[in-house]
Protein backbone atom coordinates (compact mmCIF):
# COMPACT_ATOMS: atom_id res chain seq x y z
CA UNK A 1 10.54 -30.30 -1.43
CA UNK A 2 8.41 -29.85 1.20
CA UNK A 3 6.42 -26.17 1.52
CA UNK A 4 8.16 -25.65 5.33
CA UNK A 5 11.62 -25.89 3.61
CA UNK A 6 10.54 -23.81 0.78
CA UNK A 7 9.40 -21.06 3.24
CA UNK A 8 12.28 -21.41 5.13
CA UNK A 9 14.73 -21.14 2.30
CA UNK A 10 13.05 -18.26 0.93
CA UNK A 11 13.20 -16.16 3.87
CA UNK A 12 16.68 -16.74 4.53
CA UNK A 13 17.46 -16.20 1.09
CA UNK A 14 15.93 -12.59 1.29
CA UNK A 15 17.41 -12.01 5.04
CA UNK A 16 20.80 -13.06 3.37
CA UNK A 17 20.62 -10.17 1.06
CA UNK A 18 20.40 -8.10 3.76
CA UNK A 19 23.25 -9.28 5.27
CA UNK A 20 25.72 -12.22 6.23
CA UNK A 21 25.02 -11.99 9.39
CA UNK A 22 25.23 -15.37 11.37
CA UNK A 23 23.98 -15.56 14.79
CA UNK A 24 24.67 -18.08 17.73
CA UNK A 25 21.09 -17.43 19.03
CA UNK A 26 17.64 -16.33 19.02
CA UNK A 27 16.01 -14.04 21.02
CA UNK A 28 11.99 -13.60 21.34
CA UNK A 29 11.92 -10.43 23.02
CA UNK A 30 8.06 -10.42 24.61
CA UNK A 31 6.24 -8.11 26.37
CA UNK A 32 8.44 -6.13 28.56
CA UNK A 33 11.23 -7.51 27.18
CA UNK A 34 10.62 -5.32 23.63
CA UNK A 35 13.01 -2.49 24.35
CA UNK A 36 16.39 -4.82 25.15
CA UNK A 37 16.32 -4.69 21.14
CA UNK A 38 17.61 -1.32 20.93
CA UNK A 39 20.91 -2.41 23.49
CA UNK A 40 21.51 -5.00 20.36
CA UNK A 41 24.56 -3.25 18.08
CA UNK A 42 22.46 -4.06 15.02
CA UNK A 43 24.06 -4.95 11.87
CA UNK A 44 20.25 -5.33 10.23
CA UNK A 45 17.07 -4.26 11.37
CA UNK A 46 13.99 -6.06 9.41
CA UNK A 47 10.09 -5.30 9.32
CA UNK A 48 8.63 -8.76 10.00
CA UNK A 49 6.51 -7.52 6.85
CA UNK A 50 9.59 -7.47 4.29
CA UNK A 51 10.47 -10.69 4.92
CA UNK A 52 8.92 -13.84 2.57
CA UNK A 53 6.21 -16.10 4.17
CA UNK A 54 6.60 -13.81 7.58
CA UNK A 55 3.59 -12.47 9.62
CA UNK A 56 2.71 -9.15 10.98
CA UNK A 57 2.01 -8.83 15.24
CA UNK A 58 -1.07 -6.85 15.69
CA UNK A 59 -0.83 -7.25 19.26
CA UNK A 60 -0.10 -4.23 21.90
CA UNK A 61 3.64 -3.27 22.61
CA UNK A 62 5.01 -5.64 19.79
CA UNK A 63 7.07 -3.93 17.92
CA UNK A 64 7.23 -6.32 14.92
CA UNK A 65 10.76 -5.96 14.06
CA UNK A 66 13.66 -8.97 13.45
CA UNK A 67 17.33 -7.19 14.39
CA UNK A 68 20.34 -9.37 14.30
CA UNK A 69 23.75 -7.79 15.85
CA UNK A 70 25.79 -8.45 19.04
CA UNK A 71 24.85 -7.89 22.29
CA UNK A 72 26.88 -9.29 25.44
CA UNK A 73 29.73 -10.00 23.31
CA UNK A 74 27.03 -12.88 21.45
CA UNK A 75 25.83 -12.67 18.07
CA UNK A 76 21.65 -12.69 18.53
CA UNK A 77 18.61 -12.50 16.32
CA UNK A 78 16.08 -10.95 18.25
CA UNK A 79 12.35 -11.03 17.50
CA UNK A 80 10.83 -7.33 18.71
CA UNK A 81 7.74 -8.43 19.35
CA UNK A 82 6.14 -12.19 18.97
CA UNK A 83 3.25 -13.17 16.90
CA UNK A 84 0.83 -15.66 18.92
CA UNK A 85 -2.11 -17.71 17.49
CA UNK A 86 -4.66 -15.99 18.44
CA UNK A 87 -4.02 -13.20 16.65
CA UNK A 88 -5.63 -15.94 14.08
CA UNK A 89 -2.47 -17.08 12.08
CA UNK A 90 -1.55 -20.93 11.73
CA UNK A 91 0.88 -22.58 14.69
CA UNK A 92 3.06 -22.80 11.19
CA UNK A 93 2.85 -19.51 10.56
CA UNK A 94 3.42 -18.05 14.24
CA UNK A 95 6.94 -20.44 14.37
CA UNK A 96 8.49 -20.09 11.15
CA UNK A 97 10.91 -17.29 12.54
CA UNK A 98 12.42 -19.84 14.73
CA UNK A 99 13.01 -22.36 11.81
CA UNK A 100 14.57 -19.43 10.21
CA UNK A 101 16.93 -18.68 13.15
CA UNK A 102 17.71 -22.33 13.09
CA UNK A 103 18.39 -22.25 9.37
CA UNK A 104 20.42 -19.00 9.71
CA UNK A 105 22.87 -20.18 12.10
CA UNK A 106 21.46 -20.14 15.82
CA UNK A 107 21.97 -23.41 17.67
CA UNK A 108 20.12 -22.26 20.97
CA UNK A 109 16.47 -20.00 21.88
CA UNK A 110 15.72 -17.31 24.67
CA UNK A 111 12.28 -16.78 24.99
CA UNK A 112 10.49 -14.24 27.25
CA UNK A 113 7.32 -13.68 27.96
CA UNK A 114 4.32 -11.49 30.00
CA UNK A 115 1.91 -14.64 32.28
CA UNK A 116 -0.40 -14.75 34.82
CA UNK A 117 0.52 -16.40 38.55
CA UNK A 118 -1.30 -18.95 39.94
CA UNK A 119 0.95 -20.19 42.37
CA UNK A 120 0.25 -18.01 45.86
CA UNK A 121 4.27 -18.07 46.40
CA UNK A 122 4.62 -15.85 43.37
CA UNK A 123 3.12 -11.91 42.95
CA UNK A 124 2.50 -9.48 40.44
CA UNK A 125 6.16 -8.27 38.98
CA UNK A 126 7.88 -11.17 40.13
CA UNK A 127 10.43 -13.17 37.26
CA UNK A 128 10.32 -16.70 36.87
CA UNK A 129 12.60 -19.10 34.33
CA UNK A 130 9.94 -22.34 32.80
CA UNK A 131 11.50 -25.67 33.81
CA UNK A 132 8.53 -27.52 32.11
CA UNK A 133 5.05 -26.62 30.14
CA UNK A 134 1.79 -28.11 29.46
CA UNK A 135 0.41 -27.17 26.15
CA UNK A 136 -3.65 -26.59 26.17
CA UNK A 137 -3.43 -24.81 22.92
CA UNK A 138 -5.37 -27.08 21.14
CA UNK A 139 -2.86 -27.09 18.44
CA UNK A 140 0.84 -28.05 17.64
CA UNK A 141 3.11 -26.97 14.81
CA UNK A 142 4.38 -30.21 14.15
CA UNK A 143 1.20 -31.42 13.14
CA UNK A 144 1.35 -32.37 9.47
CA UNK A 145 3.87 -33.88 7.18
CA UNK A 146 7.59 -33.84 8.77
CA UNK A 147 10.75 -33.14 6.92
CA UNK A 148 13.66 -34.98 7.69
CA UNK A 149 15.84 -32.37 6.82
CA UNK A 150 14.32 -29.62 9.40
CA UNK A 151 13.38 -32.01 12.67
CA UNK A 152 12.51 -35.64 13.44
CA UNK A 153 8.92 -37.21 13.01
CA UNK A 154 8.59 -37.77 16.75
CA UNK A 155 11.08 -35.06 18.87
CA UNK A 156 11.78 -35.92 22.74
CA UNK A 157 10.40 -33.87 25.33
CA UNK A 158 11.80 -34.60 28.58
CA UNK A 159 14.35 -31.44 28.35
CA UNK A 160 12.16 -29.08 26.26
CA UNK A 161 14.34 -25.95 28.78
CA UNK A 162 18.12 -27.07 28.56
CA UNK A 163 18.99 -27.86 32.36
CA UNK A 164 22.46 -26.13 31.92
CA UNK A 165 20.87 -23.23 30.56
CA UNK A 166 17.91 -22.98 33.59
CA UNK A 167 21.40 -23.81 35.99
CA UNK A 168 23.09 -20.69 34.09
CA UNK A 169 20.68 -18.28 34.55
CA UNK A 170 19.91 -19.33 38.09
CA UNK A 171 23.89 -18.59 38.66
CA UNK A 172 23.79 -15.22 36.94
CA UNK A 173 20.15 -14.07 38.89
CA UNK A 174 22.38 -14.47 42.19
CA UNK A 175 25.28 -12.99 41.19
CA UNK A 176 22.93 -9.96 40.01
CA UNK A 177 20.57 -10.17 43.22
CA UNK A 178 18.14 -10.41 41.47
CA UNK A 179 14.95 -13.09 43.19
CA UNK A 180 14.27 -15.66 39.59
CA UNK A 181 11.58 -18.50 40.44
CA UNK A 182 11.17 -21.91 38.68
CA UNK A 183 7.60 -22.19 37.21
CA UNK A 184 6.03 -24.64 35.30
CA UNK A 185 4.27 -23.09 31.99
CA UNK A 186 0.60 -23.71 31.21
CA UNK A 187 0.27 -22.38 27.43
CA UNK A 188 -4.05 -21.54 26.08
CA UNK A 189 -5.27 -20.37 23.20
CA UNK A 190 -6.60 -16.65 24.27
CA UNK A 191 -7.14 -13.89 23.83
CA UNK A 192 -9.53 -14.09 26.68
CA UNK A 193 -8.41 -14.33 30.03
CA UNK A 194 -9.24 -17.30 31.65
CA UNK A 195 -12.17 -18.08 34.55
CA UNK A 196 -11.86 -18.54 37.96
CA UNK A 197 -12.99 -22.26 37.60
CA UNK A 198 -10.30 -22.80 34.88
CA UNK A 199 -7.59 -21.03 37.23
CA UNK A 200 -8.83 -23.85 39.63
CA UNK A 201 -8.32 -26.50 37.28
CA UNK A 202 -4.77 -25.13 35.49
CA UNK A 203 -3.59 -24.88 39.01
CA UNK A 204 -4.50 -28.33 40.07
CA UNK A 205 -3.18 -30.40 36.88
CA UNK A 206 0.16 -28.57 37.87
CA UNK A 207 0.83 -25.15 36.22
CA UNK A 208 2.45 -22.39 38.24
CA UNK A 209 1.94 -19.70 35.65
CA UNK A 210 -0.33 -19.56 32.29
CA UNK A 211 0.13 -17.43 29.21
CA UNK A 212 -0.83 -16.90 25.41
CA UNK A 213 2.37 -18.42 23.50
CA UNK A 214 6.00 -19.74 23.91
CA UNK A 215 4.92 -23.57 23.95
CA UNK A 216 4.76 -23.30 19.76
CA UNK A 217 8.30 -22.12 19.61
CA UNK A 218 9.61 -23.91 21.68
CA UNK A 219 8.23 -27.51 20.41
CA UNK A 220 9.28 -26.07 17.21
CA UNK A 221 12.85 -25.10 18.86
CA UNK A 222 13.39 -28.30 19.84
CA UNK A 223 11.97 -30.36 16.96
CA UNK A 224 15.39 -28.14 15.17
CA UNK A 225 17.69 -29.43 17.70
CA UNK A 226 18.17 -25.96 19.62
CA UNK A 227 18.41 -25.67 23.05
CA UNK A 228 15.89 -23.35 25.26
CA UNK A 229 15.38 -21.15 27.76
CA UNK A 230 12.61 -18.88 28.93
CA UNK A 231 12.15 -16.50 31.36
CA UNK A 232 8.74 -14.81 32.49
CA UNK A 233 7.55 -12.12 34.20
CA UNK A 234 4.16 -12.38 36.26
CA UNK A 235 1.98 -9.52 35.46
CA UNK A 236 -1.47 -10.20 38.01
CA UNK A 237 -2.22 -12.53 40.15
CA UNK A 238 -4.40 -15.00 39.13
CA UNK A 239 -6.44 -16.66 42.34
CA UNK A 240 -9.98 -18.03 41.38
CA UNK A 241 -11.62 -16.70 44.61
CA UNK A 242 -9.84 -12.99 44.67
CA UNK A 243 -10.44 -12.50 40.83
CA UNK A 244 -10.04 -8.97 39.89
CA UNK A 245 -11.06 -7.38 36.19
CA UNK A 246 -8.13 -7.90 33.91
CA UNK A 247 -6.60 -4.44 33.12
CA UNK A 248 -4.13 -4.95 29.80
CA UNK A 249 -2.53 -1.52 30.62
CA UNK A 250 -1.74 -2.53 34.02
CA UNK A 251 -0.69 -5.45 32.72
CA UNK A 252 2.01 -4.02 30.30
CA UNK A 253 2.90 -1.34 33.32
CA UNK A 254 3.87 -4.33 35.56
CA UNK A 255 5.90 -6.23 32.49
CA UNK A 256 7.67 -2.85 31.81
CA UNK A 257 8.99 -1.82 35.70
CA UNK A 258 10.57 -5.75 35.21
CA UNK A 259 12.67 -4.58 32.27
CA UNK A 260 15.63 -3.58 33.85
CA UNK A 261 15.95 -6.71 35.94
CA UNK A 262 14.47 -9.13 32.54
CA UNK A 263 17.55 -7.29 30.55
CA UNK A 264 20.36 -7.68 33.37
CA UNK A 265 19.40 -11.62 33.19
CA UNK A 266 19.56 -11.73 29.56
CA UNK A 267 22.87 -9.96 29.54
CA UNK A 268 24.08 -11.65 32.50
CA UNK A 269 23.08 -15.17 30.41
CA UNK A 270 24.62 -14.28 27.52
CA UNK A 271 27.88 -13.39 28.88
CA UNK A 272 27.87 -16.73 30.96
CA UNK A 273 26.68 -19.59 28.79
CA UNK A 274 27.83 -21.62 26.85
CA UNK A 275 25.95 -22.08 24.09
């Protein structure tokens, strides 16, 4: 038995005497995205720290909280608050929620997240849904032995964001009025922000937006056979020849004022798709 399938196993065995609870999908509820977790009519509400093999976020406005209930008439588990890598834990460590929501029940993912824009037709506060990524992490979670059992050795890439899903939420922006972009995803390391010369280069190999996390769940996502989405908000503008000092309270202003238009598309989604 391989030590992923132990962890796994082990935290839904403690989650499952919480409650029997089984939801349809997973939320990762990212910055500005943190307070659609109190709309969910929670059946269970779960420190990340009380649950086996789990990790703690120590990063700003991450609540750190798992809460599985209903919301939009779909059964979700929502992650309040998302642990990235370089808050120094392994790629294994920073994913094993998602194998858990994946073990637990949840056939698809919804993943938000706070990123910078590089592309000059997108501004500061502006919401875009990830049609592709690039990962410049340095790392992967599937590196390492593979189980059978959780994912296959070598998982197919060429729809890592389910079409129908990007197609869904595209339908349920307009319906809402509500202006959603298509980006491509550039996912680094961090925590530092990133140089005007590597802005340059990011840009150039293709990325629209770049951020701190989301590749790792997702590759993990879809190495379980769940189907993702993602949506973004763009926080600062990120032009390598009109750099401004990075402000992270700024930052977290911007992704906050998006909330009410990041929750009516997650709503909006939820009611719509068909998952």
């Amino acid at each position: 038995m391989s030590q992923m399938w132990t962890q796994i196993e082990e935290a839904v065995a403690f989650i499952r005497t919480k409650t029997d609870f089984q939801p349809e999908i997973g939320l990762i509820l990212g910055t500005g995205l943190g307070e659609l977790g109190q709309s969910i009519d929670a059946e269970c509400t779960i420190p990340y720290g009380e649950v086996p093999h789990f990790v703690e976020s120590t990063a700003t406005s991450h609540e750190g909280k798992l809460v599985l209930g209903t919301l939009a008439g779909r059964r979700v588990m929502a992650m309040q608050g998302r642990v990235h890598y370089y808050e120094g834990y392994s790629m294994q460590e920073i994913t094993l929620p998602v194998r858990v929501m994946k073990a637990l029940g949840a056939g698809s993912l919804l993943i938000s997240n706070a990123v910078g824009g590089m592309n000059p037709h997108m501004a500061a506060g502006d919401i875009t849904v990830i049609t592709d990524h690039i990962n410049l992490m340095g790392d992967n979670p599937l590196i390492g032995p593979n189980d059978d059992r959780i994912g296959p050795r070598f998982p197919d890439m060429s729809e890592p964001y389910n079409r129908n899903f990007i197609q869904t939420m595209e339908e349920v922006a307009l319906s809402a009025g509500i202006a959603l972009k298509r980006a491509v995803y550039v996912a680094v390391a961090g925590p530092n922000l990133e140089s005007g010369a590597e802005y340059r280069f990011l840009r150039a190999i293709g990325a629209d937006t770049v951020g701190m996390s989301t590749v790792p769940e997702n590759l993990v996502a879809v190495h379980g056979g769940m189907k993702v989405v993602a949506l973004q908000v763009i926080t600062d503008a990120c032009f390598p020849d009109a750099l401004k000092p990075a402000n992270v309270e700024e930052i977290i202003k911007v992704a906050n004022e998006a909330q009410p238009r990041l929750a009516a598309l997650v709503t909006g989604f939820l009611a719509k798709a068909e998952l």
